[in-house]
PDB file of N, CA and C in Angstrom:
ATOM      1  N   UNK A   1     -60.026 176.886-142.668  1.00  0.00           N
ATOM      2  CA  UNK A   1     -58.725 176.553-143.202  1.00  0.00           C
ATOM      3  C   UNK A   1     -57.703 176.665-142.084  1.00  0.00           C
ATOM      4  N   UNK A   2     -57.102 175.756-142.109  1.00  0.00           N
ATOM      5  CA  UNK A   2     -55.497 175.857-140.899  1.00  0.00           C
ATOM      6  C   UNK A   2     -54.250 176.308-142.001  1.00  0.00           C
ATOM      7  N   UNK A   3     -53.906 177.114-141.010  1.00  0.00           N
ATOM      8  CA  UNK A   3     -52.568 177.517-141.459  1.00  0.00           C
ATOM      9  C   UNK A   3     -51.410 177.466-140.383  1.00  0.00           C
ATOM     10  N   UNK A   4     -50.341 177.465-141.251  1.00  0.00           N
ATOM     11  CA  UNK A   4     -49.482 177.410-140.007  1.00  0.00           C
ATOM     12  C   UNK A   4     -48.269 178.302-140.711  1.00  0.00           C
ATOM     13  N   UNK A   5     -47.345 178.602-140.176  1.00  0.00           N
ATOM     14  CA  UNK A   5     -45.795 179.119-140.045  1.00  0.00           C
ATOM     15  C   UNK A   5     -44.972 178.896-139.418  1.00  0.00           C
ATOM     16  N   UNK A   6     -44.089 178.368-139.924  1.00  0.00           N
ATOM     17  CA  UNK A   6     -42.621 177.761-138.870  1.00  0.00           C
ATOM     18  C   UNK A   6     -41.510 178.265-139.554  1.00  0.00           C
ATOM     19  N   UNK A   7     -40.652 178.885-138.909  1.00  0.00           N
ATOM     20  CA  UNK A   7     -39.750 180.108-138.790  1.00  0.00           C
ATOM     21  C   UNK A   7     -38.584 179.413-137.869  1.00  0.00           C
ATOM     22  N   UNK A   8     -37.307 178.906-138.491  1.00  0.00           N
ATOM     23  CA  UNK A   8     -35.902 179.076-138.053  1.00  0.00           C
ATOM     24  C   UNK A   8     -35.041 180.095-138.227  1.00  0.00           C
ATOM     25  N   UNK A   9     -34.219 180.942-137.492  1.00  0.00           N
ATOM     26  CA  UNK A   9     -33.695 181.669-137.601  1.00  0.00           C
ATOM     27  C   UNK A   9     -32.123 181.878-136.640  1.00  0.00           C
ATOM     28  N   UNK A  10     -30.834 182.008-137.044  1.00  0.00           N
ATOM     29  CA  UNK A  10     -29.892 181.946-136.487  1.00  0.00           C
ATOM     30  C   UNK A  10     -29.273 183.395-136.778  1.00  0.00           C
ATOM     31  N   UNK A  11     -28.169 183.409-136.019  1.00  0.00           N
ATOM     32  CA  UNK A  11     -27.701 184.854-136.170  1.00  0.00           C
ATOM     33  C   UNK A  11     -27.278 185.648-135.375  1.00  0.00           C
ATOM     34  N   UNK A  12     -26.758 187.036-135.683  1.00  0.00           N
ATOM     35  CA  UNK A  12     -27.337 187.846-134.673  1.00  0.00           C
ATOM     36  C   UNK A  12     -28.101 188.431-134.184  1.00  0.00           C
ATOM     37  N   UNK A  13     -28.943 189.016-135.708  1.00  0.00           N
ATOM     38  CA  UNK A  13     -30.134 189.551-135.135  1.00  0.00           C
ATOM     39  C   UNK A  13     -31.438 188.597-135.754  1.00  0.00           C
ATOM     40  N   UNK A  14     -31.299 187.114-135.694  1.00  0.00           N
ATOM     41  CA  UNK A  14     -32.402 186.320-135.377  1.00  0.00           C
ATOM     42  C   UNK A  14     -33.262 186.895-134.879  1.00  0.00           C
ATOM     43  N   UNK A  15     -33.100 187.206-133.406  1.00  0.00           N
ATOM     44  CA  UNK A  15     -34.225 187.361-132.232  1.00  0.00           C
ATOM     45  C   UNK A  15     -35.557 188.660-133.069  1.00  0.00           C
ATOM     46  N   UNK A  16     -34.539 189.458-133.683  1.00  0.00           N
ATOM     47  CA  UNK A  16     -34.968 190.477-134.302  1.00  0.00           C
ATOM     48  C   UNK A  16     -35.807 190.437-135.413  1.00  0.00           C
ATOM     49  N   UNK A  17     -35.725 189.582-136.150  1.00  0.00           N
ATOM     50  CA  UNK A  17     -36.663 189.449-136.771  1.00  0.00           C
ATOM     51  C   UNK A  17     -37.422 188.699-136.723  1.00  0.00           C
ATOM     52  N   UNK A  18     -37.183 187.266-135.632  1.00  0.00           N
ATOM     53  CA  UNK A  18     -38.600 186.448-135.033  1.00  0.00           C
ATOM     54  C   UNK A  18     -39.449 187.699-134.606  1.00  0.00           C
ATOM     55  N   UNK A  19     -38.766 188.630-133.649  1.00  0.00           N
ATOM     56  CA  UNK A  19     -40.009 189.132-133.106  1.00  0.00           C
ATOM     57  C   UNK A  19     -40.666 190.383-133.978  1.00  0.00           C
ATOM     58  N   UNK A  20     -40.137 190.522-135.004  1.00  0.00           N
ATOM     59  CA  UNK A  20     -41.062 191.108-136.546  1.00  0.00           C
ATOM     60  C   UNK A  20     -41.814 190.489-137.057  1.00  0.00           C
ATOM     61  N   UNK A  21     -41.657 189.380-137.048  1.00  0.00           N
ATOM     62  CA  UNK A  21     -42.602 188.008-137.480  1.00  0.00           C
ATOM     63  C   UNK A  21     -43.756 187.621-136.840  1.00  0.00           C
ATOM     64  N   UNK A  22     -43.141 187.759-135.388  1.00  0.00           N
ATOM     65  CA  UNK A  22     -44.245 187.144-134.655  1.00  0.00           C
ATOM     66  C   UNK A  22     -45.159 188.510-134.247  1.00  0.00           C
ATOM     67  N   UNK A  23     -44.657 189.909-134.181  1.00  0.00           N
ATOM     68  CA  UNK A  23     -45.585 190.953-134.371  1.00  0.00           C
ATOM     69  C   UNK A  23     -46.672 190.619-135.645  1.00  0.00           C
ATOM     70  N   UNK A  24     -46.177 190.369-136.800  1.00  0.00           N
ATOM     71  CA  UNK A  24     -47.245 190.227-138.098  1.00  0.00           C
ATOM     72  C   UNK A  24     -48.268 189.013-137.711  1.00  0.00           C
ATOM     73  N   UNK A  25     -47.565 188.180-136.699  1.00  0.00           N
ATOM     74  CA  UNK A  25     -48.588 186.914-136.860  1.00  0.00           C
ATOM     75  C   UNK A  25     -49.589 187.422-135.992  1.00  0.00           C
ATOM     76  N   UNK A  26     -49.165 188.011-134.496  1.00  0.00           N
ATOM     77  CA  UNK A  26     -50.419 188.400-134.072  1.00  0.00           C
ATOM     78  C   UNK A  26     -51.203 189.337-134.430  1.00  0.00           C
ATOM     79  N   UNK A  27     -50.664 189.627-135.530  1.00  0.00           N
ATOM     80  CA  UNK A  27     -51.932 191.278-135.881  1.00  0.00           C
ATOM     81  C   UNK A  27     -52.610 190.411-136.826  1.00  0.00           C
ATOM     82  N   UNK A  28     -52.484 188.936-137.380  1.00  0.00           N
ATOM     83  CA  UNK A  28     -53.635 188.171-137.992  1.00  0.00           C
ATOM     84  C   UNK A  28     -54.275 187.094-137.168  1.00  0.00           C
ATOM     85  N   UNK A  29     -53.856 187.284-135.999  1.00  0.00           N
ATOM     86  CA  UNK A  29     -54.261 186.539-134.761  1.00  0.00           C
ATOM     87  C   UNK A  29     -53.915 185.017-135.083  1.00  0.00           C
ATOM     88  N   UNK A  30     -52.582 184.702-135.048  1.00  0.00           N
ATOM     89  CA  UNK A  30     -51.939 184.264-135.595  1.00  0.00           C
ATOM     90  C   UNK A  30     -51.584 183.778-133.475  1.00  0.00           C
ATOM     91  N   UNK A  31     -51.861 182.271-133.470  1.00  0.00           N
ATOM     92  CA  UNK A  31     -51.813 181.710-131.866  1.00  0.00           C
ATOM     93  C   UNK A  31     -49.818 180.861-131.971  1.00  0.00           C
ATOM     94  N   UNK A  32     -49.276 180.954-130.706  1.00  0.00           N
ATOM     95  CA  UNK A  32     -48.053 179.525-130.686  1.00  0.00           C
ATOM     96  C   UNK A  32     -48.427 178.933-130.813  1.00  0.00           C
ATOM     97  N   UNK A  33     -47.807 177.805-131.746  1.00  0.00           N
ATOM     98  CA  UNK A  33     -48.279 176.405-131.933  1.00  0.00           C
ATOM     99  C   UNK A  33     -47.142 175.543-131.183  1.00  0.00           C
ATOM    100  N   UNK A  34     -46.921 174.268-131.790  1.00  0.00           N
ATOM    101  CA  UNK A  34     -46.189 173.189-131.060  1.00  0.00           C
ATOM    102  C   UNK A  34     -45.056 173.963-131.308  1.00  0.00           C
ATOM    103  N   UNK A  35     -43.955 173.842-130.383  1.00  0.00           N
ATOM    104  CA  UNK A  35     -42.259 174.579-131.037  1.00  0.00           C
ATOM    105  C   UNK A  35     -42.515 175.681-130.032  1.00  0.00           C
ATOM    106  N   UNK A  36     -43.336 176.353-129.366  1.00  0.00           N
ATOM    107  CA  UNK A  36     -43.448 177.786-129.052  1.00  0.00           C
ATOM    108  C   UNK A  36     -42.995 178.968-129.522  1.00  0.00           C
ATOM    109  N   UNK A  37     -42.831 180.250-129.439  1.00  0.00           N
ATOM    110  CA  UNK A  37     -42.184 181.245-129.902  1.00  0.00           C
ATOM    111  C   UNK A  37     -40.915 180.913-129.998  1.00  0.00           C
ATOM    112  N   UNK A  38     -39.985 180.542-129.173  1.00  0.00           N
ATOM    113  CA  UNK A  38     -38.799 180.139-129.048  1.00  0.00           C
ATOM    114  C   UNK A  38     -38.037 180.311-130.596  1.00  0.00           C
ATOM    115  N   UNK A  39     -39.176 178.891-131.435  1.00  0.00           N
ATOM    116  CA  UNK A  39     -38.967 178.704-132.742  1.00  0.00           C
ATOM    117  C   UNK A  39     -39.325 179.271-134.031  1.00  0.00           C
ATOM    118  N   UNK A  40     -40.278 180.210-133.397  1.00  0.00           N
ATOM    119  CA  UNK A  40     -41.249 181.275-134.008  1.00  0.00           C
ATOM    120  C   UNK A  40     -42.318 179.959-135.091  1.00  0.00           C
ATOM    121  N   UNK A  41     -42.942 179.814-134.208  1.00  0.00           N
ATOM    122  CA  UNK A  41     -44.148 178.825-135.013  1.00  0.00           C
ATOM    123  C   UNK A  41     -45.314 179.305-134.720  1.00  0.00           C
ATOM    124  N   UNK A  42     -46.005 179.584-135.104  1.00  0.00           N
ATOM    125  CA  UNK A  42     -47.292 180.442-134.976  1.00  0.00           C
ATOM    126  C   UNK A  42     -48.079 179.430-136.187  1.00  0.00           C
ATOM    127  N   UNK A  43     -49.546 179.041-135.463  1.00  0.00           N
ATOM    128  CA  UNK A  43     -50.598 178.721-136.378  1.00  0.00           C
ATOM    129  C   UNK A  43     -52.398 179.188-135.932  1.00  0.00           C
ATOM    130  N   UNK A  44     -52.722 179.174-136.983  1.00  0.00           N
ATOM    131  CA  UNK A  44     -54.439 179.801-136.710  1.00  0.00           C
ATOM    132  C   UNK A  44     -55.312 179.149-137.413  1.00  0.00           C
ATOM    133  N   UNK A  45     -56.366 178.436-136.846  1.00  0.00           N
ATOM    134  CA  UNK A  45     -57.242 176.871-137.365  1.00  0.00           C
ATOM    135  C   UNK A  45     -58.499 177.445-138.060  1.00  0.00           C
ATOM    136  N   UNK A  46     -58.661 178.973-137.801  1.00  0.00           N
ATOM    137  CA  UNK A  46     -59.801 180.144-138.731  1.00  0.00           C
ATOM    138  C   UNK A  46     -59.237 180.699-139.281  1.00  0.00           C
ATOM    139  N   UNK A  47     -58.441 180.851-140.489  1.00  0.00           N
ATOM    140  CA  UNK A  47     -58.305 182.063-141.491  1.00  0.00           C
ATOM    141  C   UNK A  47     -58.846 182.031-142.424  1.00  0.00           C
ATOM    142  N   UNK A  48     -58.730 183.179-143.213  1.00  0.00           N
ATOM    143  CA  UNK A  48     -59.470 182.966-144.815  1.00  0.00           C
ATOM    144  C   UNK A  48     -58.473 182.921-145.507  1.00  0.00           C
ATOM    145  N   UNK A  49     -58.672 182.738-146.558  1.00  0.00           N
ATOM    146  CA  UNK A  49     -57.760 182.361-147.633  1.00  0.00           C
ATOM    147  C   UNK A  49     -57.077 183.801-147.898  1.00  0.00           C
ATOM    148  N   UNK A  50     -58.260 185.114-148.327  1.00  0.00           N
ATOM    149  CA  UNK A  50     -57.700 186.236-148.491  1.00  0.00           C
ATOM    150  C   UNK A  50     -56.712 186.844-147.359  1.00  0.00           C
ATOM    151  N   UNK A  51     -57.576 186.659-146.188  1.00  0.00           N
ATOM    152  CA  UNK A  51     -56.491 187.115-144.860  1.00  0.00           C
ATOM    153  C   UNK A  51     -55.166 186.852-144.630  1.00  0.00           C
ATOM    154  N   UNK A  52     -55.009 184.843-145.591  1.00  0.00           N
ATOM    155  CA  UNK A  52     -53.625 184.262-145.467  1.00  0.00           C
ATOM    156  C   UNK A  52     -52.651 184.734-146.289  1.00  0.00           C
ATOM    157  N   UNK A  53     -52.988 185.356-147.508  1.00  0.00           N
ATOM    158  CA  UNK A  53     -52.729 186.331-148.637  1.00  0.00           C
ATOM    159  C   UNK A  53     -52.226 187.242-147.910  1.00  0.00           C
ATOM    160  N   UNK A  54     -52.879 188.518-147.732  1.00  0.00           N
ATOM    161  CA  UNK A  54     -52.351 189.561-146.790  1.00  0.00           C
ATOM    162  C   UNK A  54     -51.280 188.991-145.956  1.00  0.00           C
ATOM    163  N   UNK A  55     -51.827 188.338-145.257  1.00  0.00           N
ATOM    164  CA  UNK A  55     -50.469 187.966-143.809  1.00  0.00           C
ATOM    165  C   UNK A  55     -48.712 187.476-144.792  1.00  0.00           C
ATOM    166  N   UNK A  56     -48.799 186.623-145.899  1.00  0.00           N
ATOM    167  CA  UNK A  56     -47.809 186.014-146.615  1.00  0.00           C
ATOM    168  C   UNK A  56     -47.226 187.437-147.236  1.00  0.00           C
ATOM    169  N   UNK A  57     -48.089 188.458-147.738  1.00  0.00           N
ATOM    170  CA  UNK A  57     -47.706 189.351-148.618  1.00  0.00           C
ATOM    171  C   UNK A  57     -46.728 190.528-147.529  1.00  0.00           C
ATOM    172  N   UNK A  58     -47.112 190.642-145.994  1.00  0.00           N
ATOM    173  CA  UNK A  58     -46.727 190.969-144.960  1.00  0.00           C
ATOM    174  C   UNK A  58     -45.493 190.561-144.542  1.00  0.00           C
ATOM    175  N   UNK A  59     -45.163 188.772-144.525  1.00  0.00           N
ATOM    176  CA  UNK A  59     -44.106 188.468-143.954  1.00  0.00           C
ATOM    177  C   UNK A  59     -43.054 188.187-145.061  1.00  0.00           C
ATOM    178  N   UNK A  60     -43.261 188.123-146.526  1.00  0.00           N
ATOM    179  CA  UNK A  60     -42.602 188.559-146.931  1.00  0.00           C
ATOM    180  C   UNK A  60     -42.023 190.136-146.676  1.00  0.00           C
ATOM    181  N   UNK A  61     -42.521 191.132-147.010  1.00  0.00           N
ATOM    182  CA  UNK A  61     -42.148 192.335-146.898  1.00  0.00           C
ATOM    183  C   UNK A  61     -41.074 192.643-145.771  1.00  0.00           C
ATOM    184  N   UNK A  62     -41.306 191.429-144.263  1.00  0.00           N
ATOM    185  CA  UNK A  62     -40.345 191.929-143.373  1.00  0.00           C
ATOM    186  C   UNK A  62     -39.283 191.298-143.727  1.00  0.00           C
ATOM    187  N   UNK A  63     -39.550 190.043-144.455  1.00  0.00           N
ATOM    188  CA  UNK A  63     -38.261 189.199-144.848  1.00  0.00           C
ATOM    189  C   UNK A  63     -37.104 189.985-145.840  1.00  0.00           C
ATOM    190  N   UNK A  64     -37.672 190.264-146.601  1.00  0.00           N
ATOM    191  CA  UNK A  64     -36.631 191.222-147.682  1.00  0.00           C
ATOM    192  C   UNK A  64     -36.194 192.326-147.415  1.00  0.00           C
ATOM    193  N   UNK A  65     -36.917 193.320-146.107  1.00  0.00           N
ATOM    194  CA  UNK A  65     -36.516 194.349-145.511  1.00  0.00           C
ATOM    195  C   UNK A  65     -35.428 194.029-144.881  1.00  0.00           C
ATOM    196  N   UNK A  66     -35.849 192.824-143.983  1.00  0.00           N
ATOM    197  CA  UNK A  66     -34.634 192.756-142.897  1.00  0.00           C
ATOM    198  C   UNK A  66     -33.100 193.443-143.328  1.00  0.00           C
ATOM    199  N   UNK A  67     -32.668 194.234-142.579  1.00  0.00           N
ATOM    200  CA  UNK A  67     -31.139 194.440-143.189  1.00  0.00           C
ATOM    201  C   UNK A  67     -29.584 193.132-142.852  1.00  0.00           C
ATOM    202  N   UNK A  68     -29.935 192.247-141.532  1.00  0.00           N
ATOM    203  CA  UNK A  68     -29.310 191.370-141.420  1.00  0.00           C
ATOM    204  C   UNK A  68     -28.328 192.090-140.454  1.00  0.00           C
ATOM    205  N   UNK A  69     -27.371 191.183-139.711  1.00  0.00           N
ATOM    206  CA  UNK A  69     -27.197 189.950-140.245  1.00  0.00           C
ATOM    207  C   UNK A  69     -27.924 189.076-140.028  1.00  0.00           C
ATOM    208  N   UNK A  70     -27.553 187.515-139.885  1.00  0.00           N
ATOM    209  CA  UNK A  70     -28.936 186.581-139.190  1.00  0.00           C
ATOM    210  C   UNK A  70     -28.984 185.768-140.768  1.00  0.00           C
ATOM    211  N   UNK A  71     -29.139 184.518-140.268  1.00  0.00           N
ATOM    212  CA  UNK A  71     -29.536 183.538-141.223  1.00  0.00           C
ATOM    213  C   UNK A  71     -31.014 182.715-140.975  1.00  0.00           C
ATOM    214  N   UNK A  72     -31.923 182.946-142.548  1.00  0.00           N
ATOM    215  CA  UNK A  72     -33.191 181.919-142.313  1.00  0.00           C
ATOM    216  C   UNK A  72     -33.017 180.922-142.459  1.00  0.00           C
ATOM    217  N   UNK A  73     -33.060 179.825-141.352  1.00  0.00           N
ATOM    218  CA  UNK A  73     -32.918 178.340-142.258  1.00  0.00           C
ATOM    219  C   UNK A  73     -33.535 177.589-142.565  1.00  0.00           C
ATOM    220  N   UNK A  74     -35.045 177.793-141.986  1.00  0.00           N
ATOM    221  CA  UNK A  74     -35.747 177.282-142.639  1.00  0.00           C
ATOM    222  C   UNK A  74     -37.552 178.328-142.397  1.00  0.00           C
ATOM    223  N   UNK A  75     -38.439 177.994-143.637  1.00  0.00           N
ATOM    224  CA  UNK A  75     -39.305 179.132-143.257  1.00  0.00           C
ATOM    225  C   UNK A  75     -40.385 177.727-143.879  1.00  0.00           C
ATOM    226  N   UNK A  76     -41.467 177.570-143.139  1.00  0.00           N
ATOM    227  CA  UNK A  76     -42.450 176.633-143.955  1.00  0.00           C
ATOM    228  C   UNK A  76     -43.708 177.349-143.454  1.00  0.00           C
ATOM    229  N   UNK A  77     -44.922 177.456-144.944  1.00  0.00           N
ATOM    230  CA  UNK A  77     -45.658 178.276-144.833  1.00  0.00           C
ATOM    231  C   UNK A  77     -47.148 176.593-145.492  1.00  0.00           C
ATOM    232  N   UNK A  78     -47.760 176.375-144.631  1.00  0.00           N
ATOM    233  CA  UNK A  78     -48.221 175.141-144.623  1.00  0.00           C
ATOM    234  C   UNK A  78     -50.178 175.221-144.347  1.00  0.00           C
ATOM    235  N   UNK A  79     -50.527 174.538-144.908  1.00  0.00           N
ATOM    236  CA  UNK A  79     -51.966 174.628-144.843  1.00  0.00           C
ATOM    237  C   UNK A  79     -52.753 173.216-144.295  1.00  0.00           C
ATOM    238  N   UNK A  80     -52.902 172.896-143.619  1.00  0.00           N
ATOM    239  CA  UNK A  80     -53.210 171.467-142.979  1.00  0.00           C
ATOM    240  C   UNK A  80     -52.056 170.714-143.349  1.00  0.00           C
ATOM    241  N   UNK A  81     -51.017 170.810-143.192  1.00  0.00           N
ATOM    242  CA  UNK A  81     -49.874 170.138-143.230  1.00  0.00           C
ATOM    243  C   UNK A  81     -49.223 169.953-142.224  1.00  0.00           C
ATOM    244  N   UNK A  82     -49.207 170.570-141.009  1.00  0.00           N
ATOM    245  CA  UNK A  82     -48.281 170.110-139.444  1.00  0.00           C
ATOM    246  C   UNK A  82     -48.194 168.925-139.394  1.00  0.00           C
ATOM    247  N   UNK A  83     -47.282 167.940-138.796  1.00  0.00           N
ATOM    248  CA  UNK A  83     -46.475 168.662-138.542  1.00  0.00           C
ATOM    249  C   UNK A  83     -45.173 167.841-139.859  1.00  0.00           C
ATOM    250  N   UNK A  84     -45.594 167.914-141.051  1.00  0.00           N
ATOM    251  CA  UNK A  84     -44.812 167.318-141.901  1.00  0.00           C
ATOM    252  C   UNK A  84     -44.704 168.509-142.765  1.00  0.00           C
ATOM    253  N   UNK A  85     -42.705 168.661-142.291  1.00  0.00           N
ATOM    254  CA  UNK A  85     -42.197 169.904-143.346  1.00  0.00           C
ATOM    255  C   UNK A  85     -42.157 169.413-144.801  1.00  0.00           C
ATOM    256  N   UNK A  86     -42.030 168.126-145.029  1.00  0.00           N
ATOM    257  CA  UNK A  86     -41.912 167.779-146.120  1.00  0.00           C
ATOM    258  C   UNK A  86     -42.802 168.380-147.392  1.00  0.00           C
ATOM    259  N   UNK A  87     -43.783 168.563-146.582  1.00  0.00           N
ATOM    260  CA  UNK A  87     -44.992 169.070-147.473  1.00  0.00           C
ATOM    261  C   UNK A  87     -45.350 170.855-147.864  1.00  0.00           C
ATOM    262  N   UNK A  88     -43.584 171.307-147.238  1.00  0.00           N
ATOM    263  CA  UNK A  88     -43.938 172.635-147.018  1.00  0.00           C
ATOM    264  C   UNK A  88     -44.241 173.461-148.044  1.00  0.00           C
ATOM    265  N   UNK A  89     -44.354 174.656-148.588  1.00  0.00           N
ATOM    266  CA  UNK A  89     -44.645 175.395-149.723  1.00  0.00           C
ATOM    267  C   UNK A  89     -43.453 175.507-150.818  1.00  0.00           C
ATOM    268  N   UNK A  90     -43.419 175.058-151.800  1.00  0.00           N
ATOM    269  CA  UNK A  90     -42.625 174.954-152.611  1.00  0.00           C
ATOM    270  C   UNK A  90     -42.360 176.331-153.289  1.00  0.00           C
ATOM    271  N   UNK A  91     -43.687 177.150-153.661  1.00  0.00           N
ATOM    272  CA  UNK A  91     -43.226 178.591-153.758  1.00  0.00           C
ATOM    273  C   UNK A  91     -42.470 179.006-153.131  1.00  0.00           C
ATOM    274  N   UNK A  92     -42.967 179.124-151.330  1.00  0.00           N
ATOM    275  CA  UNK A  92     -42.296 180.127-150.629  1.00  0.00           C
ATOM    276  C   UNK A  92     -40.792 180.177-150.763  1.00  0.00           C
ATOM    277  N   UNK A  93     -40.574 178.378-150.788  1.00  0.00           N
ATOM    278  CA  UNK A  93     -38.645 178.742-151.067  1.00  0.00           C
ATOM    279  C   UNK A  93     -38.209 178.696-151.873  1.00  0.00           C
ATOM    280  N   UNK A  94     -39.264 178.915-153.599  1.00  0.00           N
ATOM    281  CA  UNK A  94     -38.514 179.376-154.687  1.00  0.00           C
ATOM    282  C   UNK A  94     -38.462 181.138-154.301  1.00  0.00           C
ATOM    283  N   UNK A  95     -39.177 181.547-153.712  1.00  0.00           N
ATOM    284  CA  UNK A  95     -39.157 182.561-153.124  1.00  0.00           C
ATOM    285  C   UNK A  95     -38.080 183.404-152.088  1.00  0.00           C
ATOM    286  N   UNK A  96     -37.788 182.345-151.202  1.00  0.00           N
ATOM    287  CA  UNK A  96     -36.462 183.058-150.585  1.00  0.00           C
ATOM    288  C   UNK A  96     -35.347 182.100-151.451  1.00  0.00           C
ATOM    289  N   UNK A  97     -35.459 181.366-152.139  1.00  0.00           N
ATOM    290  CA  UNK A  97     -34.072 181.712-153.074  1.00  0.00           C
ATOM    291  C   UNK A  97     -34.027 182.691-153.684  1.00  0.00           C
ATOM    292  N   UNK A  98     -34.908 183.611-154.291  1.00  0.00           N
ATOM    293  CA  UNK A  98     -35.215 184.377-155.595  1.00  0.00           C
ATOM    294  C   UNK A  98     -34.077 185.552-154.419  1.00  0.00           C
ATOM    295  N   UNK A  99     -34.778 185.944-153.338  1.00  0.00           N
ATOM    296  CA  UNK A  99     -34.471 186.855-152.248  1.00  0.00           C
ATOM    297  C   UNK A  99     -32.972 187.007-151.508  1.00  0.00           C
ATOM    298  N   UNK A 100     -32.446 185.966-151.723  1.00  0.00           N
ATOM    299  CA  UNK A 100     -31.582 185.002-151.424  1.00  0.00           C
ATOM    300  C   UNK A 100     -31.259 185.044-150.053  1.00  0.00           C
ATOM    301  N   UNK A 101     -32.056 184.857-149.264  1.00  0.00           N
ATOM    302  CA  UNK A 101     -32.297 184.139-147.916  1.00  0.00           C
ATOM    303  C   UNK A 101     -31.818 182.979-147.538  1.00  0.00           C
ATOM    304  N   UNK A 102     -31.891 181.699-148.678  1.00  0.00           N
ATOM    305  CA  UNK A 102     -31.361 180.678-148.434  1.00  0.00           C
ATOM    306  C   UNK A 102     -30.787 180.211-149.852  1.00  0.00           C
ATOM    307  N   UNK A 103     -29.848 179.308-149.694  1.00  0.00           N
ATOM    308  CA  UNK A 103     -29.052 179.125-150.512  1.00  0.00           C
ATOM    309  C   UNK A 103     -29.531 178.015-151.616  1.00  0.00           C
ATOM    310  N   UNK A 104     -29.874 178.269-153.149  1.00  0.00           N
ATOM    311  CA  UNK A 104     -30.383 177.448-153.935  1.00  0.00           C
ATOM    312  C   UNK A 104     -30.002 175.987-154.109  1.00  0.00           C
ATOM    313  N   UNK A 105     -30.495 175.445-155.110  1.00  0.00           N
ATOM    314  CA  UNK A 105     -29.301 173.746-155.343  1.00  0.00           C
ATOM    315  C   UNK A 105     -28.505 174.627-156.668  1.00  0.00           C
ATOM    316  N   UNK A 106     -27.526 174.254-156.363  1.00  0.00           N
ATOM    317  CA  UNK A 106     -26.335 174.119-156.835  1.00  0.00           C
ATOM    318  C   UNK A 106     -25.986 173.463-157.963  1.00  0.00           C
ATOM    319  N   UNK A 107     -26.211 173.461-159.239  1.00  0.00           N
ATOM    320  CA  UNK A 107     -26.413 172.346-160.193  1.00  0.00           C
ATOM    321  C   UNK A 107     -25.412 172.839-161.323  1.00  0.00           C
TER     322      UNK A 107
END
Protein backbone atom coordinates (compact mmCIF):
# COMPACT_ATOMS: atom_id res chain seq x y z
CA UNK A 1 0.00 0.00 0.00
CA UNK A 2 1.37 3.72 -0.72
CA UNK A 3 0.70 6.27 1.45
CA UNK A 4 1.45 9.60 1.47
CA UNK A 5 1.14 13.00 3.67
CA UNK A 6 1.28 16.47 2.57
CA UNK A 7 1.41 19.05 5.24
CA UNK A 8 1.09 23.04 4.65
CA UNK A 9 1.76 25.03 7.37
CA UNK A 10 2.15 28.94 7.95
CA UNK A 11 2.78 30.86 11.00
CA UNK A 12 4.90 31.26 13.57
CA UNK A 13 5.46 28.28 14.90
CA UNK A 14 4.83 26.34 11.51
CA UNK A 15 8.43 25.18 11.50
CA UNK A 16 7.42 23.69 14.87
CA UNK A 17 5.15 21.59 14.20
CA UNK A 18 6.39 20.40 10.62
CA UNK A 19 9.19 19.21 12.54
CA UNK A 20 6.65 17.22 15.08
CA UNK A 21 5.26 15.81 12.09
CA UNK A 22 8.03 14.94 10.35
CA UNK A 23 9.55 13.34 13.74
CA UNK A 24 6.16 10.96 13.67
CA UNK A 25 6.73 10.26 9.99
CA UNK A 26 10.11 8.97 10.50
CA UNK A 27 9.44 6.81 13.46
CA UNK A 28 6.96 4.99 10.71
CA UNK A 29 9.72 5.27 8.29
CA UNK A 30 7.88 7.55 6.65
CA UNK A 31 10.72 8.76 3.34
CA UNK A 32 10.54 12.89 1.53
CA UNK A 33 8.59 12.69 -1.21
CA UNK A 34 8.17 15.22 -4.18
CA UNK A 35 7.79 18.90 -2.26
CA UNK A 36 10.73 17.89 0.17
CA UNK A 37 10.58 18.58 3.89
CA UNK A 38 10.44 22.17 3.13
CA UNK A 39 6.61 21.31 2.59
CA UNK A 40 6.53 18.56 5.02
CA UNK A 41 5.50 15.76 2.46
CA UNK A 42 6.57 12.56 3.53
CA UNK A 43 5.44 9.21 1.71
CA UNK A 44 6.15 5.31 2.25
CA UNK A 45 5.31 2.73 -0.84
CA UNK A 46 5.37 -0.38 2.24
CA UNK A 47 2.97 0.26 4.96
CA UNK A 48 0.29 -1.71 6.43
CA UNK A 49 -2.86 -0.63 6.76
CA UNK A 50 -2.68 -1.14 10.69
CA UNK A 51 0.75 0.77 10.87
CA UNK A 52 -1.12 3.69 8.70
CA UNK A 53 -3.76 3.64 11.57
CA UNK A 54 -1.24 4.11 14.29
CA UNK A 55 0.79 6.76 12.35
CA UNK A 56 -2.89 8.89 11.53
CA UNK A 57 -3.93 8.22 15.22
CA UNK A 58 -0.24 9.84 16.06
CA UNK A 59 -0.45 12.85 13.82
CA UNK A 60 -3.53 13.62 14.83
CA UNK A 61 -2.61 13.71 18.52
CA UNK A 62 0.27 16.29 17.57
CA UNK A 63 -2.24 18.24 15.61
CA UNK A 64 -4.71 18.98 18.46
CA UNK A 65 -1.87 19.28 20.97
CA UNK A 66 -0.17 21.85 19.12
CA UNK A 67 -0.69 25.01 21.33
CA UNK A 68 -0.17 27.48 18.24
CA UNK A 69 0.16 29.93 16.92
CA UNK A 70 0.61 28.81 13.18
CA UNK A 71 -1.99 28.06 10.64
CA UNK A 72 -2.73 24.43 8.79
CA UNK A 73 -3.66 25.06 5.38
CA UNK A 74 -3.75 22.33 4.02
CA UNK A 75 -3.16 18.56 5.41
CA UNK A 76 -3.86 15.60 2.70
CA UNK A 77 -3.63 12.13 4.00
CA UNK A 78 -3.75 10.00 0.56
CA UNK A 79 -3.37 6.37 -0.45
CA UNK A 80 -2.19 5.89 -4.11
CA UNK A 81 -3.42 9.19 -4.82
CA UNK A 82 -0.16 11.60 -5.50
CA UNK A 83 -0.03 13.69 -6.83
CA UNK A 84 -3.88 14.67 -7.08
CA UNK A 85 -5.08 16.63 -3.87
CA UNK A 86 -8.32 16.49 -5.22
CA UNK A 87 -8.66 13.07 -4.12
CA UNK A 88 -7.50 13.85 -0.65
CA UNK A 89 -9.21 12.29 2.53
CA UNK A 90 -12.45 13.63 3.09
CA UNK A 91 -12.47 12.44 6.76
CA UNK A 92 -9.29 13.90 7.64
CA UNK A 93 -10.77 17.47 6.96
CA UNK A 94 -14.06 16.72 8.44
CA UNK A 95 -11.62 16.14 11.03
CA UNK A 96 -9.62 19.28 11.32
CA UNK A 97 -12.79 21.17 10.97
CA UNK A 98 -14.25 19.23 13.95
CA UNK A 99 -10.59 20.47 15.66
CA UNK A 100 -10.85 23.63 14.12
CA UNK A 101 -7.62 23.82 12.36
CA UNK A 102 -9.19 24.94 9.30
CA UNK A 103 -12.01 26.86 8.64
CA UNK A 104 -15.43 24.96 7.63
CA UNK A 105 -17.94 26.05 4.57
CA UNK A 106 -19.83 28.55 5.72
CA UNK A 107 -23.45 27.89 4.79
Amino acid sequence: MRAIIRVSITGDSGSTLRNKLAGIADNYDFRTGPGGSSTGTWQNSNISESDFAKFQAKYWDAIASHPGPGTLDNLWCTIDTWPHPENHDDNMEKKLIELGLIPGDEK
